[in-house]
PDB file of N, CA and C in Angstrom:
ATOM      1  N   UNK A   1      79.433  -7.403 -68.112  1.00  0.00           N
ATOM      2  CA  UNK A   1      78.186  -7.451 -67.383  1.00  0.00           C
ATOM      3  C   UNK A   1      77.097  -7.985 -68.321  1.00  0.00           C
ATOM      4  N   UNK A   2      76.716  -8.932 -67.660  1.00  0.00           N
ATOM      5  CA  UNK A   2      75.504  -9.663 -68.303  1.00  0.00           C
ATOM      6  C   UNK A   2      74.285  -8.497 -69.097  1.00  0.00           C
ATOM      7  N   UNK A   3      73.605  -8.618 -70.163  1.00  0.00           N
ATOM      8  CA  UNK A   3      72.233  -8.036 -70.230  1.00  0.00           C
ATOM      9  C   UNK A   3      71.017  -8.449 -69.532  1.00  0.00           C
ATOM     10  N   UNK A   4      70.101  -7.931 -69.303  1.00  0.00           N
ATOM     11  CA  UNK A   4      68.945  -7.897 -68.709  1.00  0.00           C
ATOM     12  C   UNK A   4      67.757  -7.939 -69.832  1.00  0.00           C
ATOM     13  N   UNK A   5      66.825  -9.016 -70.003  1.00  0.00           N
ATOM     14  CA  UNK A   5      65.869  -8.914 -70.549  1.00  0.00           C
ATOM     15  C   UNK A   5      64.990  -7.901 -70.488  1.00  0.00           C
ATOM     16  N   UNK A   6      64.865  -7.075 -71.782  1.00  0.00           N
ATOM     17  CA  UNK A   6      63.907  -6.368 -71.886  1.00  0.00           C
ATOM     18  C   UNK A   6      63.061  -6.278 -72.851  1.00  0.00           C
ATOM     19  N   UNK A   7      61.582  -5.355 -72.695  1.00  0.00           N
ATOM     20  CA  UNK A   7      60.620  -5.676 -73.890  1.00  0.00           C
ATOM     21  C   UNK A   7      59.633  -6.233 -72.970  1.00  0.00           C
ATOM     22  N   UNK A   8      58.735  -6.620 -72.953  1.00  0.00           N
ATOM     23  CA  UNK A   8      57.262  -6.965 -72.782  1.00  0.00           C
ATOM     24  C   UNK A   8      57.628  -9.034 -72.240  1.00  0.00           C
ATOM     25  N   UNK A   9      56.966  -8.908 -71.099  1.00  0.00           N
ATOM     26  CA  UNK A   9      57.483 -10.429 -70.620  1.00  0.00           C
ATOM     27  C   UNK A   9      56.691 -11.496 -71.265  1.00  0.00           C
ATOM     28  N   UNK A  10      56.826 -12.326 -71.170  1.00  0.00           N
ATOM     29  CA  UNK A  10      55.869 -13.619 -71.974  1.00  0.00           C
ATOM     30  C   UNK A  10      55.031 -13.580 -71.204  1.00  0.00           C
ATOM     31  N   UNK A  11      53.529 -14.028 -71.623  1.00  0.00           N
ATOM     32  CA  UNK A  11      52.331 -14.606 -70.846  1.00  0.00           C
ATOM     33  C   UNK A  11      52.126 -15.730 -70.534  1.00  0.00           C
ATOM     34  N   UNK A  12      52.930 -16.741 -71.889  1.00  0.00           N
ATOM     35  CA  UNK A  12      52.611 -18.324 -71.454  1.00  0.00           C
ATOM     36  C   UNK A  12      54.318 -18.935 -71.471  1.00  0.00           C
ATOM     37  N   UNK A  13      54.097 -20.177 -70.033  1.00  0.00           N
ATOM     38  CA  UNK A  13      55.127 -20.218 -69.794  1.00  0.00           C
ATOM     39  C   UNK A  13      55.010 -21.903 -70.858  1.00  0.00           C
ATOM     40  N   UNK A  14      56.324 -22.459 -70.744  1.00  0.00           N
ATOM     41  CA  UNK A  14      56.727 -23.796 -71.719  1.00  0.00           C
ATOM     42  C   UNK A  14      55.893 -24.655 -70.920  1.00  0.00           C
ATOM     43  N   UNK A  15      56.107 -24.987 -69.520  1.00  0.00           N
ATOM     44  CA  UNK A  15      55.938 -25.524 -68.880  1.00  0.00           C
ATOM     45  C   UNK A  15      55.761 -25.459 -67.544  1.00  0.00           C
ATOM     46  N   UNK A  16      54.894 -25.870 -66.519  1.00  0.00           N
ATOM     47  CA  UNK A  16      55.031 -25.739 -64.907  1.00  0.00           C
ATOM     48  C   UNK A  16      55.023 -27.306 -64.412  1.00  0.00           C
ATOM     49  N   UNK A  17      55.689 -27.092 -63.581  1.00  0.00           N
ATOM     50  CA  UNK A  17      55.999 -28.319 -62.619  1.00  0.00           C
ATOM     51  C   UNK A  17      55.728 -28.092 -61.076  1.00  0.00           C
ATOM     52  N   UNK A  18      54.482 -28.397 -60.659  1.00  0.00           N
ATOM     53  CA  UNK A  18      54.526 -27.883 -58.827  1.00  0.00           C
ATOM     54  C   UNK A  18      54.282 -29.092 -58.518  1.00  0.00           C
ATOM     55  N   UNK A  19      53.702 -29.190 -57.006  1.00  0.00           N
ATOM     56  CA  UNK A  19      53.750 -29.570 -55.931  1.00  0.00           C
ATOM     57  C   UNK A  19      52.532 -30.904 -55.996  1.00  0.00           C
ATOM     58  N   UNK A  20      51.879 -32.149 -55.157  1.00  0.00           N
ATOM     59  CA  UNK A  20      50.731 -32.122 -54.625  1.00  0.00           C
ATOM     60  C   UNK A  20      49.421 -31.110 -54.093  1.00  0.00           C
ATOM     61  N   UNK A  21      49.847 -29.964 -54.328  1.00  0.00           N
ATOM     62  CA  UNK A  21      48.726 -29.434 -53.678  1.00  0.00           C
ATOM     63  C   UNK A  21      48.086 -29.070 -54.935  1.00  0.00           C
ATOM     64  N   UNK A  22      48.900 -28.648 -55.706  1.00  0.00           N
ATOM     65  CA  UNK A  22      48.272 -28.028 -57.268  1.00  0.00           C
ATOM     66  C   UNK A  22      47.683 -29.120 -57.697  1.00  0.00           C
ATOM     67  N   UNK A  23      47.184 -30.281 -57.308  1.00  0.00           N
ATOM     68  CA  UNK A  23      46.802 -31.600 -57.994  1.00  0.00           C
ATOM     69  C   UNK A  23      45.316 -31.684 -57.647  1.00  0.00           C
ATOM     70  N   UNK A  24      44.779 -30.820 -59.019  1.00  0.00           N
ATOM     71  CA  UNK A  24      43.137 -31.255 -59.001  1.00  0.00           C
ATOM     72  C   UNK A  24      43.253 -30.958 -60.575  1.00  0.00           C
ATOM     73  N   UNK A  25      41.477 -31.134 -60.644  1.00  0.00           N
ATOM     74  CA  UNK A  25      41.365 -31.007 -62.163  1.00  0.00           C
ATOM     75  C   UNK A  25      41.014 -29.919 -63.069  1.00  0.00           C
ATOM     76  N   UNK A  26      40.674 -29.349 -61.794  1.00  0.00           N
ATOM     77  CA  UNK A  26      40.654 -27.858 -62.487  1.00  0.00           C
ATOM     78  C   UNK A  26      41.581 -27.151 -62.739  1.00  0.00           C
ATOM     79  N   UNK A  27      42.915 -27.281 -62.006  1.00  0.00           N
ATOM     80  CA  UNK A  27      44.096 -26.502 -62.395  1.00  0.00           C
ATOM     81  C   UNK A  27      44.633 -27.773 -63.825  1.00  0.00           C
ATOM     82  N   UNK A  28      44.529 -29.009 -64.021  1.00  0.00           N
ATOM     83  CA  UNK A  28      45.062 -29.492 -65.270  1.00  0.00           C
ATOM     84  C   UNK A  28      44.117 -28.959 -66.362  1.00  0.00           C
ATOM     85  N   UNK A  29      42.991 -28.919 -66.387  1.00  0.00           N
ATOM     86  CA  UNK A  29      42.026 -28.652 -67.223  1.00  0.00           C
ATOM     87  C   UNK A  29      42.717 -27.388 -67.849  1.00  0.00           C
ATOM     88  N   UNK A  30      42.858 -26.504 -66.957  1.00  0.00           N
ATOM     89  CA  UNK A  30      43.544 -24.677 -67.211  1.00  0.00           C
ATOM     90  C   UNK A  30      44.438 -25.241 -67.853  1.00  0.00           C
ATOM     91  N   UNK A  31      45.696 -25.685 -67.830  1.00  0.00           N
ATOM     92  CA  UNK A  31      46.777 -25.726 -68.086  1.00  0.00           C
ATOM     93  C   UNK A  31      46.621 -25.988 -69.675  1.00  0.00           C
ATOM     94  N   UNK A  32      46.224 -27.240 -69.737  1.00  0.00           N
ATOM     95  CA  UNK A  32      45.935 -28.182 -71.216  1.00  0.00           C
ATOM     96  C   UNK A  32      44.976 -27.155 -71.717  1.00  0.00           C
ATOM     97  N   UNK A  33      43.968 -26.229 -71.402  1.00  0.00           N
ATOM     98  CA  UNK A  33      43.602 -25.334 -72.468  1.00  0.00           C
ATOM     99  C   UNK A  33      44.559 -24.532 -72.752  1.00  0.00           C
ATOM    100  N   UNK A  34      45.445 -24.288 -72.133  1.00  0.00           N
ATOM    101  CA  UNK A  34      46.496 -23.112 -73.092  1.00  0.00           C
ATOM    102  C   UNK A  34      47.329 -23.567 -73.226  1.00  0.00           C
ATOM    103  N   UNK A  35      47.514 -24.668 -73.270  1.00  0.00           N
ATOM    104  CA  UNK A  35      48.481 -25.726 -73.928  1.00  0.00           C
ATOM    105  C   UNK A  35      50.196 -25.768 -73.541  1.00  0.00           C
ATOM    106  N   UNK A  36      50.171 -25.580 -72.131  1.00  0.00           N
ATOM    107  CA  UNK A  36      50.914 -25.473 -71.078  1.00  0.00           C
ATOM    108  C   UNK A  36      51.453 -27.185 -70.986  1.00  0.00           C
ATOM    109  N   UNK A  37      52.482 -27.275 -71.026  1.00  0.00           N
ATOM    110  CA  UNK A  37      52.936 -28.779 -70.317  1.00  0.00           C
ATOM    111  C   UNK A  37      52.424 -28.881 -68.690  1.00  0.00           C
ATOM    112  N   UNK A  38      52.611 -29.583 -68.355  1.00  0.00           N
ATOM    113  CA  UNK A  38      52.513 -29.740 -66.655  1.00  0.00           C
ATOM    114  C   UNK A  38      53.251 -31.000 -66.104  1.00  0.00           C
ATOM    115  N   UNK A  39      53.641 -31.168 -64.778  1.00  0.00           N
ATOM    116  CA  UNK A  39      54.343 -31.831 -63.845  1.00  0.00           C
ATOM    117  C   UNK A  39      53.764 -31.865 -62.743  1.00  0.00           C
ATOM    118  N   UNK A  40      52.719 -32.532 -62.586  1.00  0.00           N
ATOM    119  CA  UNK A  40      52.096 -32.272 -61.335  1.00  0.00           C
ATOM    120  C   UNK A  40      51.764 -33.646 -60.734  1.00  0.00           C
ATOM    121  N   UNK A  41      52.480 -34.535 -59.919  1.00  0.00           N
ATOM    122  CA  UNK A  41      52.007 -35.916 -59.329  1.00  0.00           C
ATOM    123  C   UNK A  41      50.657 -35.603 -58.571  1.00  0.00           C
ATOM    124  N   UNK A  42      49.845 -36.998 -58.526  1.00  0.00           N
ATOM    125  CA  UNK A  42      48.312 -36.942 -58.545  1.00  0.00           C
ATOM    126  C   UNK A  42      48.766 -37.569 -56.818  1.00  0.00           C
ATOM    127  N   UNK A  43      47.449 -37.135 -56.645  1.00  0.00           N
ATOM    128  CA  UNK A  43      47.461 -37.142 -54.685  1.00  0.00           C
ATOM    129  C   UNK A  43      46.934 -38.896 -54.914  1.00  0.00           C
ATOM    130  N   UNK A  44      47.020 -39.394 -53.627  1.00  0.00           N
ATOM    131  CA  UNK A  44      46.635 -40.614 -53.424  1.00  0.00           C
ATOM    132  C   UNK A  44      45.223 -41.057 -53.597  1.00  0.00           C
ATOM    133  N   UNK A  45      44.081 -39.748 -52.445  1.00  0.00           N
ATOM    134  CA  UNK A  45      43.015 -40.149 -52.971  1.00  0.00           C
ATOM    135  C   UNK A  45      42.525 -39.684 -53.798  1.00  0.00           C
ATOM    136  N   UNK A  46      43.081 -39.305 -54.708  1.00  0.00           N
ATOM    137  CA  UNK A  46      42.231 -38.552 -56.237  1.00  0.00           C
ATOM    138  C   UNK A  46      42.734 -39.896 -56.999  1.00  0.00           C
ATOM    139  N   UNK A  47      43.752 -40.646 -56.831  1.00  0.00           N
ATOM    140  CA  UNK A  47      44.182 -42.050 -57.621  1.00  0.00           C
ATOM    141  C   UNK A  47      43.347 -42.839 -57.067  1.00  0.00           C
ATOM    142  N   UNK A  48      42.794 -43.000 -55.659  1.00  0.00           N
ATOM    143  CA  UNK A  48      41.901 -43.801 -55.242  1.00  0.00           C
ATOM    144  C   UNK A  48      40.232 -43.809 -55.652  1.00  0.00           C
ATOM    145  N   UNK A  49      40.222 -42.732 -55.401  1.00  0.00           N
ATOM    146  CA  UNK A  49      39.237 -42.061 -56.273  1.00  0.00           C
ATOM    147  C   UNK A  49      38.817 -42.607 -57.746  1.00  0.00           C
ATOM    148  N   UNK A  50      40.079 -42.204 -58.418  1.00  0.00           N
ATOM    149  CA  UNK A  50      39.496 -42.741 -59.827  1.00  0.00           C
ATOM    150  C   UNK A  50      39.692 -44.069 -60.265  1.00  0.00           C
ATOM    151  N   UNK A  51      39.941 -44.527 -59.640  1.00  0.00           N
ATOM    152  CA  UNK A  51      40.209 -46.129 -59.602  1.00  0.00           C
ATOM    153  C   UNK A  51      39.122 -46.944 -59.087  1.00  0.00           C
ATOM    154  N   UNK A  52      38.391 -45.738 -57.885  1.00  0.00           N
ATOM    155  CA  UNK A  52      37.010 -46.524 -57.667  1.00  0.00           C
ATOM    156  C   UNK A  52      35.736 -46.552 -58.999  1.00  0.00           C
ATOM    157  N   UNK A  53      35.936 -45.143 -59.232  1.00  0.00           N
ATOM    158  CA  UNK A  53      34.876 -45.340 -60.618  1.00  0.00           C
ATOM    159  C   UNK A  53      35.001 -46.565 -61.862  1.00  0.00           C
ATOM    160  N   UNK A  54      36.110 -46.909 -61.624  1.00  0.00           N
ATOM    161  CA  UNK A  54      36.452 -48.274 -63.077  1.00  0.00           C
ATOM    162  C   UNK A  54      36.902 -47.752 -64.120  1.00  0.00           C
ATOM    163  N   UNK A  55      35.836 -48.178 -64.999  1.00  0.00           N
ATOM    164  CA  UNK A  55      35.994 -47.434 -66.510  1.00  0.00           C
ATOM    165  C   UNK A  55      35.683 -45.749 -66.799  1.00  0.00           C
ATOM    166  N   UNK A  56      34.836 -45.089 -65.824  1.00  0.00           N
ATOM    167  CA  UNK A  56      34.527 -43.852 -66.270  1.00  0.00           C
ATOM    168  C   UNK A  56      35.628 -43.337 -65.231  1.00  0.00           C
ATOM    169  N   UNK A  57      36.621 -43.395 -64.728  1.00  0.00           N
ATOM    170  CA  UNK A  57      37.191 -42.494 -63.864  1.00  0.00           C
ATOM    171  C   UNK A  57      38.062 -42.316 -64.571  1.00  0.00           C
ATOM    172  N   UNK A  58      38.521 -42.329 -65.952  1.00  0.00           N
ATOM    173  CA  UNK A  58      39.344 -41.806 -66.571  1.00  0.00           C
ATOM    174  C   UNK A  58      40.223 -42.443 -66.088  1.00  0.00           C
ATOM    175  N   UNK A  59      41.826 -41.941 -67.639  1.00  0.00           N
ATOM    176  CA  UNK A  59      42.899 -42.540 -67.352  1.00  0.00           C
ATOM    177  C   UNK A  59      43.663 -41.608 -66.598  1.00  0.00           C
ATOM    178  N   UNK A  60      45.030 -42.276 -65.646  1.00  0.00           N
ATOM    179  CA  UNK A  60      45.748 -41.450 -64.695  1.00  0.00           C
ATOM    180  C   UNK A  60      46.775 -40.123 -65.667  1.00  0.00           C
ATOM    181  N   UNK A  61      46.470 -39.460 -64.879  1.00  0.00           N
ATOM    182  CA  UNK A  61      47.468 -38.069 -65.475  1.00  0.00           C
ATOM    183  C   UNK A  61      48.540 -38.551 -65.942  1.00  0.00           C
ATOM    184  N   UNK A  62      49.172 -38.076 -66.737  1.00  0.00           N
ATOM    185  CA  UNK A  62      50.553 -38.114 -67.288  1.00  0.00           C
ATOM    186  C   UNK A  62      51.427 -37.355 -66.432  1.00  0.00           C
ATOM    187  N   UNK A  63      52.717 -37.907 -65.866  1.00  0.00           N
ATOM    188  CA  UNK A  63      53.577 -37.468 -65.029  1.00  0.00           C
ATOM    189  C   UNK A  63      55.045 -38.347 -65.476  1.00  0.00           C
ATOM    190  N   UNK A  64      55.989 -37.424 -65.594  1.00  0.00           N
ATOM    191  CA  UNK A  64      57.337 -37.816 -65.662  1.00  0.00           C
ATOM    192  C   UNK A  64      58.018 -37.235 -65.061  1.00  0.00           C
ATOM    193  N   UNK A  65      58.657 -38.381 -64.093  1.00  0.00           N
ATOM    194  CA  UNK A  65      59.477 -38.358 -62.631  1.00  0.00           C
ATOM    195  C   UNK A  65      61.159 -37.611 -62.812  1.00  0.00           C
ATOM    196  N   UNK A  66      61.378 -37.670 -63.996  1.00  0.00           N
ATOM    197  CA  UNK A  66      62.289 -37.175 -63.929  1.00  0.00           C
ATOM    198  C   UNK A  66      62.398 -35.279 -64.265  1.00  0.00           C
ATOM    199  N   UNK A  67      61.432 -35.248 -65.245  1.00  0.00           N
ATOM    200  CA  UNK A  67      61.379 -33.569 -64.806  1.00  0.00           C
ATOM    201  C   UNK A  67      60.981 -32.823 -63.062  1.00  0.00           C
ATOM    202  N   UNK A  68      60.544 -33.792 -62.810  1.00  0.00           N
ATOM    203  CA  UNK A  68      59.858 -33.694 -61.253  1.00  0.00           C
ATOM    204  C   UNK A  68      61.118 -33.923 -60.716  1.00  0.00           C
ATOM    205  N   UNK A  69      62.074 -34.600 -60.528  1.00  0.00           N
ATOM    206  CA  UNK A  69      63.101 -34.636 -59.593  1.00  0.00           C
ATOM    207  C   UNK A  69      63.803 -33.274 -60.313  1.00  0.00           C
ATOM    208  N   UNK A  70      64.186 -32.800 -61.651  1.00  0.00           N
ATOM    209  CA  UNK A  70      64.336 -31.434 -61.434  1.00  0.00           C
ATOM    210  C   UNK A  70      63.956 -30.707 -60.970  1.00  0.00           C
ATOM    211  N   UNK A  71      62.437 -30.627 -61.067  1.00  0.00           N
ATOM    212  CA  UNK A  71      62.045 -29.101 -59.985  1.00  0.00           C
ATOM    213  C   UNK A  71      62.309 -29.158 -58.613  1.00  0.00           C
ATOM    214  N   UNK A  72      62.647 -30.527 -57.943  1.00  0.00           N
ATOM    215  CA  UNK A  72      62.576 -30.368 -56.904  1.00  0.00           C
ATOM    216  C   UNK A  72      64.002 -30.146 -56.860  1.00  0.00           C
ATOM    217  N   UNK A  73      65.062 -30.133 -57.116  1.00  0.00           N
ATOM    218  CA  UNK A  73      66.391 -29.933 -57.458  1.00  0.00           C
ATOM    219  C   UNK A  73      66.417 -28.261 -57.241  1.00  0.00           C
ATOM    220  N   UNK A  74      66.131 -27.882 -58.383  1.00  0.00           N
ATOM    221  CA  UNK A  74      65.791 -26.426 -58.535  1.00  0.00           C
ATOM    222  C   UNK A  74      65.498 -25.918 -57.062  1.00  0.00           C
ATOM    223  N   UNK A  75      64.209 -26.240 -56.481  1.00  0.00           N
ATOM    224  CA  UNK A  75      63.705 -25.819 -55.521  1.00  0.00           C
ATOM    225  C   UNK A  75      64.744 -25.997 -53.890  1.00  0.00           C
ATOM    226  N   UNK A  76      65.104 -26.840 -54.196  1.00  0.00           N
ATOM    227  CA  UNK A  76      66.217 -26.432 -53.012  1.00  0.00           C
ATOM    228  C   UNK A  76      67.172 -25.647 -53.287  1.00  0.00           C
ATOM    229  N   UNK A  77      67.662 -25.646 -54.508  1.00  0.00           N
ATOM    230  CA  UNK A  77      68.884 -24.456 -54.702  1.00  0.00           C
ATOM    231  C   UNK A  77      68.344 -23.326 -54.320  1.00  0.00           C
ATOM    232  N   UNK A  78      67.068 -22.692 -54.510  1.00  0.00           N
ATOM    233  CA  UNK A  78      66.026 -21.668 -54.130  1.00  0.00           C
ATOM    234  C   UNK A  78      66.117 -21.473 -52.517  1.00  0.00           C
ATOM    235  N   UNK A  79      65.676 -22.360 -52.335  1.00  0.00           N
ATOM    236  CA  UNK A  79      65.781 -22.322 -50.617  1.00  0.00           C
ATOM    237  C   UNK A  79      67.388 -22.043 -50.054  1.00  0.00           C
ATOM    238  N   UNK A  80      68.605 -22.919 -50.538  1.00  0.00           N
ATOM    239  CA  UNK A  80      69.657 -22.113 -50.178  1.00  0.00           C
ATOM    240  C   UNK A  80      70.036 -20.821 -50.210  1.00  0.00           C
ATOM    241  N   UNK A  81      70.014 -20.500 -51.072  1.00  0.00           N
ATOM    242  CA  UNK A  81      70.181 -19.518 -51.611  1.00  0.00           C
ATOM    243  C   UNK A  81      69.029 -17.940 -50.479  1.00  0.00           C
ATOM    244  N   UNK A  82      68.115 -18.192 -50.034  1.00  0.00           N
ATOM    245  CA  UNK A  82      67.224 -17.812 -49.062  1.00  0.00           C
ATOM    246  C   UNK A  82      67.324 -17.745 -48.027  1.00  0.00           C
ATOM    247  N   UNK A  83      68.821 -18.232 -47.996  1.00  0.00           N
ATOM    248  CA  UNK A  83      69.693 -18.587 -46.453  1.00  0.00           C
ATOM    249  C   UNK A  83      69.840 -17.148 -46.334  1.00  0.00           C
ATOM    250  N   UNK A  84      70.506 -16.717 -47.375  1.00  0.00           N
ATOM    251  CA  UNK A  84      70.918 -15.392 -47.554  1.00  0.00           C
ATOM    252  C   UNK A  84      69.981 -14.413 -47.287  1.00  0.00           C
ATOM    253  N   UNK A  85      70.247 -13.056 -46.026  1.00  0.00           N
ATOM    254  CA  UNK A  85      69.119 -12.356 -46.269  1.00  0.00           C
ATOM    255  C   UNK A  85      69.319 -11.595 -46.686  1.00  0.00           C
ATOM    256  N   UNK A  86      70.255 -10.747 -47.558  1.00  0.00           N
ATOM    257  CA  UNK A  86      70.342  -9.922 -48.746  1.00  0.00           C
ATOM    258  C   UNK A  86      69.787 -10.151 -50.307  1.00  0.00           C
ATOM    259  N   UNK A  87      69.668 -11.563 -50.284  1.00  0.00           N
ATOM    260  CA  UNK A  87      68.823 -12.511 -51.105  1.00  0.00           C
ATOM    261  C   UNK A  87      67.093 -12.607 -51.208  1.00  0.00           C
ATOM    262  N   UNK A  88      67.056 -12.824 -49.843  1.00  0.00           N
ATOM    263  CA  UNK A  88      65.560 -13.312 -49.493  1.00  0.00           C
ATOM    264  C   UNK A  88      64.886 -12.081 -49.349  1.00  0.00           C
ATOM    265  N   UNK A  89      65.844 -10.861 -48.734  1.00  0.00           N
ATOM    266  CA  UNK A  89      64.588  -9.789 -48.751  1.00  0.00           C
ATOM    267  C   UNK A  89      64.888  -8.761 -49.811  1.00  0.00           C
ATOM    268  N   UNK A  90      65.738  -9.225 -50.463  1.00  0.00           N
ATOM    269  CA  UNK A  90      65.927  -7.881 -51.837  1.00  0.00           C
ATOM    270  C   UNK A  90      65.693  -6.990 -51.666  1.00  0.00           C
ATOM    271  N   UNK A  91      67.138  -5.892 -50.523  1.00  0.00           N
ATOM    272  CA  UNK A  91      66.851  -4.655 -50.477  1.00  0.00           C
ATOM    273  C   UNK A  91      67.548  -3.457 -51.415  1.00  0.00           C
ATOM    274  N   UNK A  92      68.183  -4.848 -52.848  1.00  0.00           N
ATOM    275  CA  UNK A  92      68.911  -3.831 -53.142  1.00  0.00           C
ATOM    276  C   UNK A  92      68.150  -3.011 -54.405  1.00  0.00           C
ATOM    277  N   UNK A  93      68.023  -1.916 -54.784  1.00  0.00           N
ATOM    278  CA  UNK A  93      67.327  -1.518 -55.485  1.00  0.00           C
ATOM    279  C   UNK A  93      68.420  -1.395 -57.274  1.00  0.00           C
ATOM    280  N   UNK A  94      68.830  -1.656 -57.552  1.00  0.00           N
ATOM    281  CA  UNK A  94      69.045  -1.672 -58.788  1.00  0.00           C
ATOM    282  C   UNK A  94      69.120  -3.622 -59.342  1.00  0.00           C
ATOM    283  N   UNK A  95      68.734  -3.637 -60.293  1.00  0.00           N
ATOM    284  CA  UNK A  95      68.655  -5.322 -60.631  1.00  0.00           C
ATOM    285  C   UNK A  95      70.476  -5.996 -60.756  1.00  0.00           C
ATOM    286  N   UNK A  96      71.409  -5.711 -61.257  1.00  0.00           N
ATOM    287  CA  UNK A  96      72.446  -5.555 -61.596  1.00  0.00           C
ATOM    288  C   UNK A  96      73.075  -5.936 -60.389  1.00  0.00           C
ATOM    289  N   UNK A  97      72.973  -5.077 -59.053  1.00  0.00           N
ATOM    290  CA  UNK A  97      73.426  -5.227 -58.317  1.00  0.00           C
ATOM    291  C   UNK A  97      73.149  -6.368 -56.960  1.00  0.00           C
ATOM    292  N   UNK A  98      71.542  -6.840 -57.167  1.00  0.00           N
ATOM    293  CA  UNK A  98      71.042  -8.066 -57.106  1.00  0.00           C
ATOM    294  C   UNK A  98      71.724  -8.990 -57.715  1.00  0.00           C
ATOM    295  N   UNK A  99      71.554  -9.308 -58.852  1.00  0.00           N
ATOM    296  CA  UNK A  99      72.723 -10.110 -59.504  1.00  0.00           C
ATOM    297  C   UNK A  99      73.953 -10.326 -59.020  1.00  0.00           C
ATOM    298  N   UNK A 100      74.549  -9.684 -58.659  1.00  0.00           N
ATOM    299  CA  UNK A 100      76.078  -9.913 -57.586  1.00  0.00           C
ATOM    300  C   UNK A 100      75.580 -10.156 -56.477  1.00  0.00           C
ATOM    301  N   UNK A 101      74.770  -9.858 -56.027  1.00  0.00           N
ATOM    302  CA  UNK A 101      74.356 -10.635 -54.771  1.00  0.00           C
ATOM    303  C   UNK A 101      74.128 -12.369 -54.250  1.00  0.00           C
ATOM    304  N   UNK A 102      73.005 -12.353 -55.524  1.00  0.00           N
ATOM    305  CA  UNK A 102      72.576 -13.793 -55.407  1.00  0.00           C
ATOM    306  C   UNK A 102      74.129 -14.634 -56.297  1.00  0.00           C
ATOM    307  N   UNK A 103      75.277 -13.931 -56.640  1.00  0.00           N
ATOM    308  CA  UNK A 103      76.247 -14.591 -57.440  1.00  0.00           C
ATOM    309  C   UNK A 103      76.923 -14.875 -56.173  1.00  0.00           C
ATOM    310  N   UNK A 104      77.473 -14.008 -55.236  1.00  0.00           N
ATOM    311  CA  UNK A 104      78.396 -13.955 -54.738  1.00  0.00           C
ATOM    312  C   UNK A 104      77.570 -15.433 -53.575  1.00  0.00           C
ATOM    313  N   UNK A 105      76.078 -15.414 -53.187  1.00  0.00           N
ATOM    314  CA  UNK A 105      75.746 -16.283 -52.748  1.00  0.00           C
ATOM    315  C   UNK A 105      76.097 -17.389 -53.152  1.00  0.00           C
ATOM    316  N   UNK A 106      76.103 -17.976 -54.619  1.00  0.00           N
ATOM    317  CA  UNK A 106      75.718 -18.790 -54.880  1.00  0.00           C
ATOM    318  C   UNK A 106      77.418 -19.361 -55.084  1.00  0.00           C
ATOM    319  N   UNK A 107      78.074 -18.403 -54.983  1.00  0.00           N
ATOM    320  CA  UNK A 107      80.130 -18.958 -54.687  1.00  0.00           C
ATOM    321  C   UNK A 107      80.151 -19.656 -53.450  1.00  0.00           C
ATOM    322  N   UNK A 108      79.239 -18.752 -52.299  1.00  0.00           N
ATOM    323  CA  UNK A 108      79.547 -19.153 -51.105  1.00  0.00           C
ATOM    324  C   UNK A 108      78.807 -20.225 -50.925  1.00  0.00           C
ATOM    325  N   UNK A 109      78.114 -20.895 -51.232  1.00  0.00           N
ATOM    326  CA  UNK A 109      76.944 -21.958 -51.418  1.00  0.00           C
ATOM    327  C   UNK A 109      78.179 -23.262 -51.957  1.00  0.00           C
ATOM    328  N   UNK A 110      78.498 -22.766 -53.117  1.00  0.00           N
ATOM    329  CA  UNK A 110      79.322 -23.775 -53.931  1.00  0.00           C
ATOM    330  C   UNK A 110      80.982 -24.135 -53.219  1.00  0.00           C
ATOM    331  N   UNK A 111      81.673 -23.200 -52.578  1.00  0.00           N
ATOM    332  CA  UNK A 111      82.590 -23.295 -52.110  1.00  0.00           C
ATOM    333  C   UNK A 111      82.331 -23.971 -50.646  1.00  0.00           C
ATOM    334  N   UNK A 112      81.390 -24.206 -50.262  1.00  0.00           N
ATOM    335  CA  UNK A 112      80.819 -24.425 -49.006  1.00  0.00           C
ATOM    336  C   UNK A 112      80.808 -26.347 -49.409  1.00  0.00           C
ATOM    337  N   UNK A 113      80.463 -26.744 -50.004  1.00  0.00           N
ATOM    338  CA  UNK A 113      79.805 -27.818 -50.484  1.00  0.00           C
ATOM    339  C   UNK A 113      80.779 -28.753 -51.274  1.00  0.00           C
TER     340      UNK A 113
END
């Protein structure tokens, strides 16, 4: 049986990778002060946007497509896996036994496929 992390959880993560919606400048601003990586593709009119200003609209965010096609990778395995509602509503109360849960899902997921 696997161990379970214990001890005090981290505060800062390596990196986040979300969506369009997280795409403004106040959530990059946050990020880059605590020196957070990020993955966040820029919306159309915030590119339109700064493209109208010229020279003062700054240069375009840094984004690499291929960590981004991981999260979105990730994120559907998430959603399968949610198929499951022993999964999705976690009624089981010991962690351990969660763990065989989302395992035994993730056989039936894989044997499925």
């Amino acid at each position: 049986m696997p161990r379970l992390a214990t001890g005090r959880p981290r505060t800062t993560p390596d990196s986040v990778s979300a969506d369009k919606g997280y795409s403004n400048r106040r959530t990059r601003v946050y990020l880059r002060g605590r020196g957070i990586r990020h993955v966040i593709p820029e919306k159309a009119d915030q590119a339109a946007g700064r493209l109208r200003r010229g020279s003062t609209g700054g240069r375009p965010p840094g984004f690499d497509k291929e960590r981004y096609a991981k999260r979105n990778t990730v994120e559907r395995a998430i959603n399968k896996l949610k198929q499951f509602r022993a999964v999705a509503t976690r009624y089981d109360k010991r962690a351990y036994v969660y763990l065989g849960t989302v395992t035994a899902a993730a056989l039936v997921i894989w044997l499925r496929s």
